[in-house]
Protein backbone atom coordinates (compact mmCIF):
# COMPACT_ATOMS: atom_id res chain seq x y z
CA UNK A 1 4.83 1.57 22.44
CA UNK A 2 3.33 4.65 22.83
CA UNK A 3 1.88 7.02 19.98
CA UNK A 4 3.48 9.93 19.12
CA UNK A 5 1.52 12.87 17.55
CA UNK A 6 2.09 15.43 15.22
CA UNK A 7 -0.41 18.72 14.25
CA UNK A 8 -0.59 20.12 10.91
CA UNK A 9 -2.41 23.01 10.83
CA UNK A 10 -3.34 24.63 6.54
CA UNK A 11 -5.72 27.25 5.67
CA UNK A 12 -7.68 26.26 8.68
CA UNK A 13 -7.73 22.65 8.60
CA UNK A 14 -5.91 20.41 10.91
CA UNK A 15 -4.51 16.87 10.33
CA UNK A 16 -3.56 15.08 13.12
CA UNK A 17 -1.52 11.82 12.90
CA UNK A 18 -0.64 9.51 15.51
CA UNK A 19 1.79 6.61 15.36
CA UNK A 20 0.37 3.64 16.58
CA UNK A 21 3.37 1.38 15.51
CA UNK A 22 7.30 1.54 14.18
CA UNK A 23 8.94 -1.19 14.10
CA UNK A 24 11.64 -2.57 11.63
CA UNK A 25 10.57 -2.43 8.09
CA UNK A 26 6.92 -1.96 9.67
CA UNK A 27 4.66 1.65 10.20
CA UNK A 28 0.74 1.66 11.52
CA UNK A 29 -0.49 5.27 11.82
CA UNK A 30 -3.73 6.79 12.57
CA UNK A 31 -4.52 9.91 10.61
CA UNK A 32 -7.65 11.91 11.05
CA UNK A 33 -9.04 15.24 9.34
CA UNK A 34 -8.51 14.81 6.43
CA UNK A 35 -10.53 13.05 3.39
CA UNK A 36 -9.63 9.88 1.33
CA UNK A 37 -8.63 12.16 -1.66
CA UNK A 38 -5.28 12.65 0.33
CA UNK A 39 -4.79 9.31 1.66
CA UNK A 40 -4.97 7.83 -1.59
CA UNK A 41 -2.54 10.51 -3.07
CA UNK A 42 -0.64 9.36 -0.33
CA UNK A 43 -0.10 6.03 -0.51
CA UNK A 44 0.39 6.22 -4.58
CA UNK A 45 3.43 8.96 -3.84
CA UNK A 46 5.10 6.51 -1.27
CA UNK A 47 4.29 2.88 -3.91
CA UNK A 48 5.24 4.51 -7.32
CA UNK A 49 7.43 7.88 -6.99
CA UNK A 50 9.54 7.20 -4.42
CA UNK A 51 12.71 6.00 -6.00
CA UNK A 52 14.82 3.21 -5.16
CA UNK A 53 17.47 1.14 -7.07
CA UNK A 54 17.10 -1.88 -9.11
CA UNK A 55 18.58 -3.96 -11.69
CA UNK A 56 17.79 -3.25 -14.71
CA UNK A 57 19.85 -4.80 -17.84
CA UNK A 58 21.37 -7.99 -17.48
CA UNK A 59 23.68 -9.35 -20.04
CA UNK A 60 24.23 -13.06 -20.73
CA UNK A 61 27.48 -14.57 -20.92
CA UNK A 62 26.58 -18.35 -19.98
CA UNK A 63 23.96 -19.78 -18.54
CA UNK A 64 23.47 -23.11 -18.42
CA UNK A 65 21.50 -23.52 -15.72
CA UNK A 66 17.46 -24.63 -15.68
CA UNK A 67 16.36 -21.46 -16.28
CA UNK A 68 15.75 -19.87 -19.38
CA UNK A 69 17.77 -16.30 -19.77
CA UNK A 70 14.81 -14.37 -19.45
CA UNK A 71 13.56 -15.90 -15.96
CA UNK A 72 17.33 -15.27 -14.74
CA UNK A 73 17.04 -11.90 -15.54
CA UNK A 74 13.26 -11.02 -14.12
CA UNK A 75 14.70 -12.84 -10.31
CA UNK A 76 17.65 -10.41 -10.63
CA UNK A 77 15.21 -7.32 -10.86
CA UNK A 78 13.11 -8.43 -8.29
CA UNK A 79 15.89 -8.64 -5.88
CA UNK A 80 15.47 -5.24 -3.52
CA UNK A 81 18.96 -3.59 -3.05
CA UNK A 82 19.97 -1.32 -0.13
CA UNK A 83 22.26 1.41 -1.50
CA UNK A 84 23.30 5.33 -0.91
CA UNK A 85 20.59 6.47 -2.79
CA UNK A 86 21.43 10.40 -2.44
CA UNK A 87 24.21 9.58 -4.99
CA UNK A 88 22.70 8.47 -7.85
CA UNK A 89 20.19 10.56 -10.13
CA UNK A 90 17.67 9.35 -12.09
CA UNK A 91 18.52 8.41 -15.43
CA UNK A 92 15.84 11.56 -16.53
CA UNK A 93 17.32 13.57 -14.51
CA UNK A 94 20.89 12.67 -15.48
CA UNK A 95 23.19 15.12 -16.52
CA UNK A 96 24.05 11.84 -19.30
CA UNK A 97 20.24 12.56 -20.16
CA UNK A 98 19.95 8.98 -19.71
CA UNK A 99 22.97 7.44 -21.57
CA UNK A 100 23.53 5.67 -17.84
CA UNK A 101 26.67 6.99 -16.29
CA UNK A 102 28.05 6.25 -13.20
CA UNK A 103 26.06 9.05 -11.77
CA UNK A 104 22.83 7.16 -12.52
CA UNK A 105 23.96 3.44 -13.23
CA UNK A 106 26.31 1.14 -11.52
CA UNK A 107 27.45 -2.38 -13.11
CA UNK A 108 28.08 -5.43 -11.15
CA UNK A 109 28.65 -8.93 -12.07
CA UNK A 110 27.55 -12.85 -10.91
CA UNK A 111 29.09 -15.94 -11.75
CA UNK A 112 28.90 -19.06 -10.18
CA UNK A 113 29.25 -23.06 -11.11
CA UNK A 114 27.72 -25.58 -9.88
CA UNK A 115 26.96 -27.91 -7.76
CA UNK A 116 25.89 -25.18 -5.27
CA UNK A 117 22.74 -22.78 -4.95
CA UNK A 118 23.24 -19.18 -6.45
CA UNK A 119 22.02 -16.66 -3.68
CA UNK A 120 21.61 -12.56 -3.61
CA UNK A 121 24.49 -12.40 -1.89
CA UNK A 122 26.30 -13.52 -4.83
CA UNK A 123 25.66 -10.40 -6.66
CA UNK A 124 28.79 -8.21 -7.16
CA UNK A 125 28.23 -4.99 -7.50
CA UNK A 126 30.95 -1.94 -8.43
CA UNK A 127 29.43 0.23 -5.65
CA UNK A 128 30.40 -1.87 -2.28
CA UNK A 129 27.68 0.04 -0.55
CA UNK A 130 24.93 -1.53 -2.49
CA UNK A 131 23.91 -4.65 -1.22
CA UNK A 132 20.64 -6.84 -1.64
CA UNK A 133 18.12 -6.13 1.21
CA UNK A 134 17.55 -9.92 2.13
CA UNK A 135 21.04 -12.06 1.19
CA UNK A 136 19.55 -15.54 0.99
CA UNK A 137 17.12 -14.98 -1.40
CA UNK A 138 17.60 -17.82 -4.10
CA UNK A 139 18.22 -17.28 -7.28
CA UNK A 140 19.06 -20.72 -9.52
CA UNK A 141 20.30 -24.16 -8.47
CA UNK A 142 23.08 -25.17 -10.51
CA UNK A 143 23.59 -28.93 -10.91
CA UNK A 144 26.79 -30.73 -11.64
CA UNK A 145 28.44 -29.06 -15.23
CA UNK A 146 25.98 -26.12 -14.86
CA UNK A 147 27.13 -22.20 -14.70
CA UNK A 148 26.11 -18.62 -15.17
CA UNK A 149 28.16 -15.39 -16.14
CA UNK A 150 26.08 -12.66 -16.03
CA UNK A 151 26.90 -8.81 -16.09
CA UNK A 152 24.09 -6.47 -15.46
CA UNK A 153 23.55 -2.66 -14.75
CA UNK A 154 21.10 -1.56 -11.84
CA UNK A 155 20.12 2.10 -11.80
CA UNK A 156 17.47 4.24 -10.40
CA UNK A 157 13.82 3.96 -11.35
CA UNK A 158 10.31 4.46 -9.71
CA UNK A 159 7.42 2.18 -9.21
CA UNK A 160 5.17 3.58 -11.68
CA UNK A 161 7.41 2.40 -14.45
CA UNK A 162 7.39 -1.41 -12.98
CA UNK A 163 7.24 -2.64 -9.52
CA UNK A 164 10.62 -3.63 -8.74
CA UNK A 165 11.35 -0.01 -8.15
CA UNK A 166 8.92 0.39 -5.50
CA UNK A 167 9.96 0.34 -2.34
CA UNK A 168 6.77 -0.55 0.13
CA UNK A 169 3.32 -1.23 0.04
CA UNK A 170 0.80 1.17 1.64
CA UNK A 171 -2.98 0.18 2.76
CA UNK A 172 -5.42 2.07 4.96
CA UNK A 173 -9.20 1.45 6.06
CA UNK A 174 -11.52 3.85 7.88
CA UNK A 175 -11.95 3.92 11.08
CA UNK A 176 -14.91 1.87 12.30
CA UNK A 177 -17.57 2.89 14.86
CA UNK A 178 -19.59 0.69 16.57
CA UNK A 179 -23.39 0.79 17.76
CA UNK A 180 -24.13 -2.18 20.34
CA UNK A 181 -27.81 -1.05 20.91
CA UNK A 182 -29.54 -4.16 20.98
CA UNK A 183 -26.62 -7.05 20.04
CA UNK A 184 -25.26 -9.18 22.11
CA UNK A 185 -22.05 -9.29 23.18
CA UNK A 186 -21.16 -12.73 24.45
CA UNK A 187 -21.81 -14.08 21.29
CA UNK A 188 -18.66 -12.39 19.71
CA UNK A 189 -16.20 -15.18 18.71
CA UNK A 190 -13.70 -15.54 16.62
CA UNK A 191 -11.56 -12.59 17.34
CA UNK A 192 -7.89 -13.06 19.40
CA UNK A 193 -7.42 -12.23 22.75
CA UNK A 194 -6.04 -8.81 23.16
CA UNK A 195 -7.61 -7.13 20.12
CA UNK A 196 -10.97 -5.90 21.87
CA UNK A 197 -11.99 -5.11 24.92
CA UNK A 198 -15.73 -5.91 25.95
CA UNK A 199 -16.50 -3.35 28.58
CA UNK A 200 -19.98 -3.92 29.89
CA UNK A 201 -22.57 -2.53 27.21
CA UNK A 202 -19.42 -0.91 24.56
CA UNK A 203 -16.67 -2.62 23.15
CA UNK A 204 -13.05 -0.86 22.56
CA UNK A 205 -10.51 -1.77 20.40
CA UNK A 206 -6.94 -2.01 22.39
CA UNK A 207 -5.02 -2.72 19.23
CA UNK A 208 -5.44 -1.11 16.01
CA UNK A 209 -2.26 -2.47 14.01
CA UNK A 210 -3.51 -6.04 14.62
CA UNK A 211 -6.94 -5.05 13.32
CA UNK A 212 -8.63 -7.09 10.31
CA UNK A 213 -11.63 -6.11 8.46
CA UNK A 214 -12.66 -9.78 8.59
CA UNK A 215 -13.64 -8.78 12.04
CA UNK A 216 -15.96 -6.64 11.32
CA UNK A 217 -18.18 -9.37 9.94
CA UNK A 218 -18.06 -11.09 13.22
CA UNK A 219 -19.20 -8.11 15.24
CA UNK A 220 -22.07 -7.37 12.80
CA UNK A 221 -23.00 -11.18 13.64
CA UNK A 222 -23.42 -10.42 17.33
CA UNK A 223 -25.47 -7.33 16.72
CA UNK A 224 -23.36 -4.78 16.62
CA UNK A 225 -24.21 -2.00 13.98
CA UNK A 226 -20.90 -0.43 12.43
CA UNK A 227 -20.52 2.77 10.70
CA UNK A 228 -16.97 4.51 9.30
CA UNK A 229 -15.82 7.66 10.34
CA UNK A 230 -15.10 9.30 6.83
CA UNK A 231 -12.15 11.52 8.15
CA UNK A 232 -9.94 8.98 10.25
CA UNK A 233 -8.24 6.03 8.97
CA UNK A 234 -5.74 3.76 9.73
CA UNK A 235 -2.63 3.44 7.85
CA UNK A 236 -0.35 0.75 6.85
CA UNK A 237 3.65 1.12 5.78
CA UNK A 238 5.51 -2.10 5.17
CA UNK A 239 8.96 -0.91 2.95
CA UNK A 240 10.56 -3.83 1.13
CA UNK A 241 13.83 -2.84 3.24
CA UNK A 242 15.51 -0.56 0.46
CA UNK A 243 14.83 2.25 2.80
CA UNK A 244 12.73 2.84 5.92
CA UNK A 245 8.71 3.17 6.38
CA UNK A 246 9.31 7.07 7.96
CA UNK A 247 11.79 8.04 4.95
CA UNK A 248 9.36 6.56 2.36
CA UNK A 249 6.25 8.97 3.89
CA UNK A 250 8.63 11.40 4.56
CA UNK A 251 9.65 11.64 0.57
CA UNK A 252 5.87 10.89 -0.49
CA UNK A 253 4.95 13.92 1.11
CA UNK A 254 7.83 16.22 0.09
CA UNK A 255 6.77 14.53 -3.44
CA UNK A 256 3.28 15.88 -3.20
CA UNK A 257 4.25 19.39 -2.46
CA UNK A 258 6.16 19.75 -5.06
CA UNK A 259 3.78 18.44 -7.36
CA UNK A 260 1.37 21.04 -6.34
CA UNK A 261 3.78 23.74 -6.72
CA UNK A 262 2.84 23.85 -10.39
CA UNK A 263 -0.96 23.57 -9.97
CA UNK A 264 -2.87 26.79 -11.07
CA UNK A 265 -6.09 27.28 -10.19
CA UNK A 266 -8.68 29.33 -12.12
């Protein structure tokens, strides 16, 4: 696929960013000029205030399954649910003021007897729209004379306040340059086809996204000197499936703007 680029140009400094990969729940992109400082601000905007829905209070009616009430509950929340998130507020933000309304809450219900294997899918929710990201998750295995009857209420939260709210992880690693002065290059191993390209006395990397740092090590046993370009990294976006990699850095950034709207500086 080829990379697209975009140019942001602030007070003089320019940030480039190319995307090296989109692809399902799956974003790779190569970001240069600017400094860790923002990367890392980043990538904790898009993990932990980005909002997404989960559930959040489950109430026990019967269970008489294996597992204890508790360990019911803690697979519901973990569940990642795909739902119109544009209408529902969070519960801080709530015109309730957190009371959960149907503006920032929605109920749903699961019940089930055995024999049979309880799945997301299951889950019965008030809103049809929401549904769980991945439907054959498993959640119990009832046995012969087992059941559940469970009511619970999922509403809006962020990942900063526990991690089923958050809706991707986000990595990144500095670009590495390499210095083949003296090593030798036949005795790289160890690294897939396709990844590098050995080029008479330099070596290029062809595929970024497929890169490992383990590989590194393997280089620097062949001789080759590496050094990190402090200003260029590569980025990794893999969402959960609640919402999409470009929405998540889309909303991280929008996040961060408005965060420093309310910085003074002395």
């Amino acid at each position: 696929m080829p990379s697209k680029r975009w140019t942001k140009r602030q007070k003089g400094v320019k940030m480039k960013l190319d995307v090296l990969k989109q692809e399902g729940d799956e974003l790779v992109l190569k970001i240069s000029e600017v400094g860790p400082s923002f990367l890392n601000a980043l990538r904790r905007a898009a993990m932990f205030e980005v909002p997404v829905l989960a559930i959040e209070d489950v109430y026990v009616i019967q269970n008489t399954s294996i597992l204890y009430d508790e360990v019911l509950a803690h697979r519901l929340g973990l569940i990642p649910l795909k739902a119109e998130l544009k209408s529902y507020n969070l519960p801080s933000e709530c015109t309730c003021k957190g009371k959960l309304c149907g503006k920032c809450s929605v109920k749903g219900s699961l019940k089930a007897k055995g024999p049979l294997t309880v799945y997301a899918e299951d889950l019965k929710f008030k809103d049809v729209s929401i549904s769980p990201v991945y439907p054959k998750i498993p959640i119990v295995k009832l046995l012969e004379g087992q059941e559940i009857d469970l009511e619970f209420v999922a509403v809006l939260g962020k990942g900063k306040e526990h991690s089923k709210w958050s809706p991707c992880l986000v990595w990144y690693f500095n670009l590495p340059k390499f210095n083949v002065k003296g090593a030798n290059l036949d005795k790289i191993t160890g690294i897939p086809d396709g990844i590098i390209k050995k080029s008479g006395s330099n070596i290029e990397v062809l595929d970024w996204t497929k890169w490992l740092p383990g590989y590194e090590e393997l280089l620097e046993r062949a001789g080759v000197k590496i050094e990190y370009d402090p200003n260029t990294f590569i980025v990794f976006v893999e969402s959960w499936g609640q919402i999409s990699p470009v929405s998540i850095i889309s909303q991280a950034t929008n996040i961060l703007q408005e965060n420093f709207k309310g910085l003074k500086l002395k």
